[in-house]
N, C-alpha and C. Protein backbone atom coordinates (compact mmCIF):
# COMPACT_ATOMS: atom_id res chain seq x y z
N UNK A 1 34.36 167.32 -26.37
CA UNK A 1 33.69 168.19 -25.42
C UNK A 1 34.73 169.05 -24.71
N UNK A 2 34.59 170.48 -24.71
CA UNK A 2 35.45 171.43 -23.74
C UNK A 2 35.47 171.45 -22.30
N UNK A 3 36.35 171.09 -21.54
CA UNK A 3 35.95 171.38 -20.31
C UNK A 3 35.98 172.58 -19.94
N UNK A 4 35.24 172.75 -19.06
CA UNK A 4 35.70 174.34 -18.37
C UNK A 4 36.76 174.87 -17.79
N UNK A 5 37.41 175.88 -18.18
CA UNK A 5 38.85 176.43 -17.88
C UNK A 5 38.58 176.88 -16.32
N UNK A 6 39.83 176.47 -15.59
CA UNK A 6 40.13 177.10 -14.23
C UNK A 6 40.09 178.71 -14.05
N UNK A 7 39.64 178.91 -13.27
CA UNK A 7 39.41 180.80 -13.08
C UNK A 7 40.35 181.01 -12.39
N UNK A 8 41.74 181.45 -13.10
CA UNK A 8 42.89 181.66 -13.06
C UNK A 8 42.95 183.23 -11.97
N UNK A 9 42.25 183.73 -12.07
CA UNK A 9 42.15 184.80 -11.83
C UNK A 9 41.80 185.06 -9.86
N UNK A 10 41.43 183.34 -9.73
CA UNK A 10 41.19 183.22 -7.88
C UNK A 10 42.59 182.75 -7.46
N UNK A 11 44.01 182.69 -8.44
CA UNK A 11 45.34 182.50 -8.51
C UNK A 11 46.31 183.44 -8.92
N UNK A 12 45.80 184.19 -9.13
CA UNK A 12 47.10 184.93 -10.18
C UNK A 12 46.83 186.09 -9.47
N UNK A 13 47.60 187.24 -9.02
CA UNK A 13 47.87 188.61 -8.54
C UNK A 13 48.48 189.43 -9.45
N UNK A 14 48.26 190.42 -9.49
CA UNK A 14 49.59 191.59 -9.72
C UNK A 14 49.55 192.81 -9.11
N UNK A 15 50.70 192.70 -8.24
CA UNK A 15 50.79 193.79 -7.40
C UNK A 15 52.25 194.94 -7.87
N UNK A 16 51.94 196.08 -7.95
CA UNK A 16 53.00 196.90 -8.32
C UNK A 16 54.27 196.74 -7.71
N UNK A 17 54.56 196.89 -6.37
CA UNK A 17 55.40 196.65 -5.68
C UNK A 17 56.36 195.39 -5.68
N UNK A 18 55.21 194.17 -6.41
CA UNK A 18 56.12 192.60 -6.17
C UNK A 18 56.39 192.27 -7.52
N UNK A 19 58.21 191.93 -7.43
CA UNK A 19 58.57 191.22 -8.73
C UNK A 19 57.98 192.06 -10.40
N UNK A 20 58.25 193.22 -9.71
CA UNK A 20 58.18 194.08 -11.17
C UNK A 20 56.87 194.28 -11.27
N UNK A 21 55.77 193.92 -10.99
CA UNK A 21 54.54 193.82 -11.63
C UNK A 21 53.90 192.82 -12.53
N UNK A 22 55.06 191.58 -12.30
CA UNK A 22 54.79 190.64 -13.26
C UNK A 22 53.42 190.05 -12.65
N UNK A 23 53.14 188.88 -13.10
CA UNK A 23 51.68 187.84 -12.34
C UNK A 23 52.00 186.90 -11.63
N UNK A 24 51.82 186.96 -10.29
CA UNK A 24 52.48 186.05 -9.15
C UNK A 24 51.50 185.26 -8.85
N UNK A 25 51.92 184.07 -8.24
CA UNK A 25 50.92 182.77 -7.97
C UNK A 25 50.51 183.78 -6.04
N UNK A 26 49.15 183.98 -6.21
CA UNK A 26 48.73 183.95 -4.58
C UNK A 26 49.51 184.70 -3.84
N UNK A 27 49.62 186.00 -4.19
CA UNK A 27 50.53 186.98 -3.80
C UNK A 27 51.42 186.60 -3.16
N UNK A 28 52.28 185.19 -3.56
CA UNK A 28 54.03 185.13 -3.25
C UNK A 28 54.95 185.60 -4.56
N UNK A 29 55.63 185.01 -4.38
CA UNK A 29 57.18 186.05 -4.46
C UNK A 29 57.25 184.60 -6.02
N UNK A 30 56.62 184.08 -6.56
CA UNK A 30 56.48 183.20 -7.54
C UNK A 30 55.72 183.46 -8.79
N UNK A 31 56.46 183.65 -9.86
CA UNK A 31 55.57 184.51 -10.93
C UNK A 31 54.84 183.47 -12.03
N UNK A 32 54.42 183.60 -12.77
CA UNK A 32 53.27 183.26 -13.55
C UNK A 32 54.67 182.42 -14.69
N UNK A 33 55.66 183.55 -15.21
CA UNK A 33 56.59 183.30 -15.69
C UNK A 33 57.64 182.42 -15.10
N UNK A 34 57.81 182.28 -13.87
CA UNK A 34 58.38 181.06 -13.57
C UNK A 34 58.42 179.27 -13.56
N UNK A 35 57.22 179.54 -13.36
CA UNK A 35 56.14 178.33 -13.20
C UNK A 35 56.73 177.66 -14.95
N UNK A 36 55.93 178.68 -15.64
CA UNK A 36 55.90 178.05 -17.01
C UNK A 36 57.67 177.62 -17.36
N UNK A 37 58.14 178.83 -17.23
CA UNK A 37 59.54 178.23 -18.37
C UNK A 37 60.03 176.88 -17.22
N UNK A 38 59.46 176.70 -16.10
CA UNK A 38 60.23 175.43 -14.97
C UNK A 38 59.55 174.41 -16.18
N UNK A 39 58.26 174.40 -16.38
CA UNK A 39 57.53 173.29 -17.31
C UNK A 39 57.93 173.42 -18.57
N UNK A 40 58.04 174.45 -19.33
CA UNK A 40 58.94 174.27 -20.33
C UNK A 40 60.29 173.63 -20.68
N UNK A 41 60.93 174.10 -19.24
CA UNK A 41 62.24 173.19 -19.54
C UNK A 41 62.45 171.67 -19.18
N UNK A 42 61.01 171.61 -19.22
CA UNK A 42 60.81 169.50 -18.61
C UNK A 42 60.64 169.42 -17.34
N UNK A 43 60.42 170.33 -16.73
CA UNK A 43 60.34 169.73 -15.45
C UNK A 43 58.73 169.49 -15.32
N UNK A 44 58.24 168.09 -14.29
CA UNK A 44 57.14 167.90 -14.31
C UNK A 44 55.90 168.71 -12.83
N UNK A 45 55.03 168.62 -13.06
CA UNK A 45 54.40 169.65 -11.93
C UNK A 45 54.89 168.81 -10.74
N UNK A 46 54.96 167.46 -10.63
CA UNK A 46 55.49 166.85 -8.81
C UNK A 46 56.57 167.40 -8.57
N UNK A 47 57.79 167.89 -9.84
CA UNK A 47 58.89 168.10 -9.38
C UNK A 47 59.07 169.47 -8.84
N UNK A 48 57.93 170.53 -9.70
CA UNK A 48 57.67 172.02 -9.25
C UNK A 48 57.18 171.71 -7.71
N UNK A 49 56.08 170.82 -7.59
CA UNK A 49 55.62 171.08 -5.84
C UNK A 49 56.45 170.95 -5.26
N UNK A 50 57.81 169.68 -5.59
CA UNK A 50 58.69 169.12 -4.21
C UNK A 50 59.39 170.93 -4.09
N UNK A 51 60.07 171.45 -5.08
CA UNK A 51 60.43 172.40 -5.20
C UNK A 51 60.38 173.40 -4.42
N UNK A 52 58.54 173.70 -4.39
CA UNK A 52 58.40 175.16 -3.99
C UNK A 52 56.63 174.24 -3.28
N UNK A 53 56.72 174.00 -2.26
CA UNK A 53 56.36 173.46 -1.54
C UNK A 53 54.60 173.94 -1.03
N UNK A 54 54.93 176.07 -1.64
CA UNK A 54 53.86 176.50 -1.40
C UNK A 54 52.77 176.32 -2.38
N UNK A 55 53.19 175.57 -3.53
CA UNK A 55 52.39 175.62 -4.68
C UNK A 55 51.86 174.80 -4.39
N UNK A 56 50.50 174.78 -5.23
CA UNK A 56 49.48 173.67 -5.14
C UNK A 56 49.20 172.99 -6.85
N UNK A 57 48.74 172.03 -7.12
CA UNK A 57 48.47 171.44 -8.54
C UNK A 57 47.70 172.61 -8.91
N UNK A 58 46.79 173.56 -8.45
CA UNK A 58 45.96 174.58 -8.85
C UNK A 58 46.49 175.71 -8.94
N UNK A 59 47.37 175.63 -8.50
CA UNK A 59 48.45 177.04 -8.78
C UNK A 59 49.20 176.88 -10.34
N UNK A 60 49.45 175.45 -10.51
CA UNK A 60 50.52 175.31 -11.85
C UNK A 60 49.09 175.56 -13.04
N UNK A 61 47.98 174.94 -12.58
CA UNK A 61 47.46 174.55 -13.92
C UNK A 61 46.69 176.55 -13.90
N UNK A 62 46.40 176.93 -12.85
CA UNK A 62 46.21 178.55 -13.01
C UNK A 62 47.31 179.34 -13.77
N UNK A 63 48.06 179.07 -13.99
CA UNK A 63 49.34 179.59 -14.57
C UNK A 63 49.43 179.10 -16.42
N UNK A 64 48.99 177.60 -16.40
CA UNK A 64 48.67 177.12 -18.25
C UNK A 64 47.24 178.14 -18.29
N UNK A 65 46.01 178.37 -17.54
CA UNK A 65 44.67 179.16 -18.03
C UNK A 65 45.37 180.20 -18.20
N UNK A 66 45.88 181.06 -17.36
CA UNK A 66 46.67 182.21 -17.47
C UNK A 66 47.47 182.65 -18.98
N UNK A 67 48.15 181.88 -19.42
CA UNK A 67 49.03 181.64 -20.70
C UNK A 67 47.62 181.61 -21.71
N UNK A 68 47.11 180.44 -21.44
CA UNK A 68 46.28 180.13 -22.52
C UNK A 68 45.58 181.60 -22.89
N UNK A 69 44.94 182.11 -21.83
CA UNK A 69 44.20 183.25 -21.83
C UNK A 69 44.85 184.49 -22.47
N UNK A 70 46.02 184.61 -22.57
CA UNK A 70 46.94 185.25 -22.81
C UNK A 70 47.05 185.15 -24.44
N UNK A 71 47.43 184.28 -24.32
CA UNK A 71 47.50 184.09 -26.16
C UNK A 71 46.94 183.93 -27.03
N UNK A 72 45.05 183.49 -26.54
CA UNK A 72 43.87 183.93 -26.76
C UNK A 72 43.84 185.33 -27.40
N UNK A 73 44.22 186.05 -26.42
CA UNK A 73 43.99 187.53 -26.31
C UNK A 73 44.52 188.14 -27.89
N UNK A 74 45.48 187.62 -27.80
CA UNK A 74 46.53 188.31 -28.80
C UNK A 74 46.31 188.41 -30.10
N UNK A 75 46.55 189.60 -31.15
CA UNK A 75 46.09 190.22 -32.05
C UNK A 75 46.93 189.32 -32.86
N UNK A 76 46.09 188.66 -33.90
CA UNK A 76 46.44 188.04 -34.95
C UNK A 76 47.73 189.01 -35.99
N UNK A 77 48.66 188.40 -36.32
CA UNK A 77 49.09 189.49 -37.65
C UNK A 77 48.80 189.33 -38.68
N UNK A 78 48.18 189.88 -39.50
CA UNK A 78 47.66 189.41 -40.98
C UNK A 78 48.57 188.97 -41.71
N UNK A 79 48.55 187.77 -42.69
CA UNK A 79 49.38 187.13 -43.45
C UNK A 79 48.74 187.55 -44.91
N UNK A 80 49.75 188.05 -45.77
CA UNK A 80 49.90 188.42 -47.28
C UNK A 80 49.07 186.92 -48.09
């Protein structure tokens, strides 16, 4: 059974002015791209909160819908 994906979108910003225009958690200064490569490189979400104190467990997992949604998106390349 699927659960229903978090609506990433009551988390995620992009504002021209902040951090390039990348996708920031809750219009701070914390990008969409940070979050992930911190979990990519092993670190676990308790160790991201002690971290950055403003995040919430709903901020990290808005950031995997975010990705997920992302790569969803993306145009297959046809294989020969």
């Amino acid at each position: 059974m699927k659960r229903p994906v978090l609506d990433y979108k009551r988390y995620i910003s992009i504002e021209p002015g902040k951090r390039g225009g990348k996708p920031c958690i809750r219009g701070l200064r914390i990008t969409v791209y940070d979050v992930l490569d911190y979990l990519a490189s092993g670190m676990s979400a308790s160790e991201i909160l002690k971290d950055f104190p403003d995040l919430t467990l709903k901020d990290i997992k808005a950031c995997l819908a975010f990705a997920a949604d992302r790569e969803r998106k993306l145009v297959a390349i046809p294989t020969r």
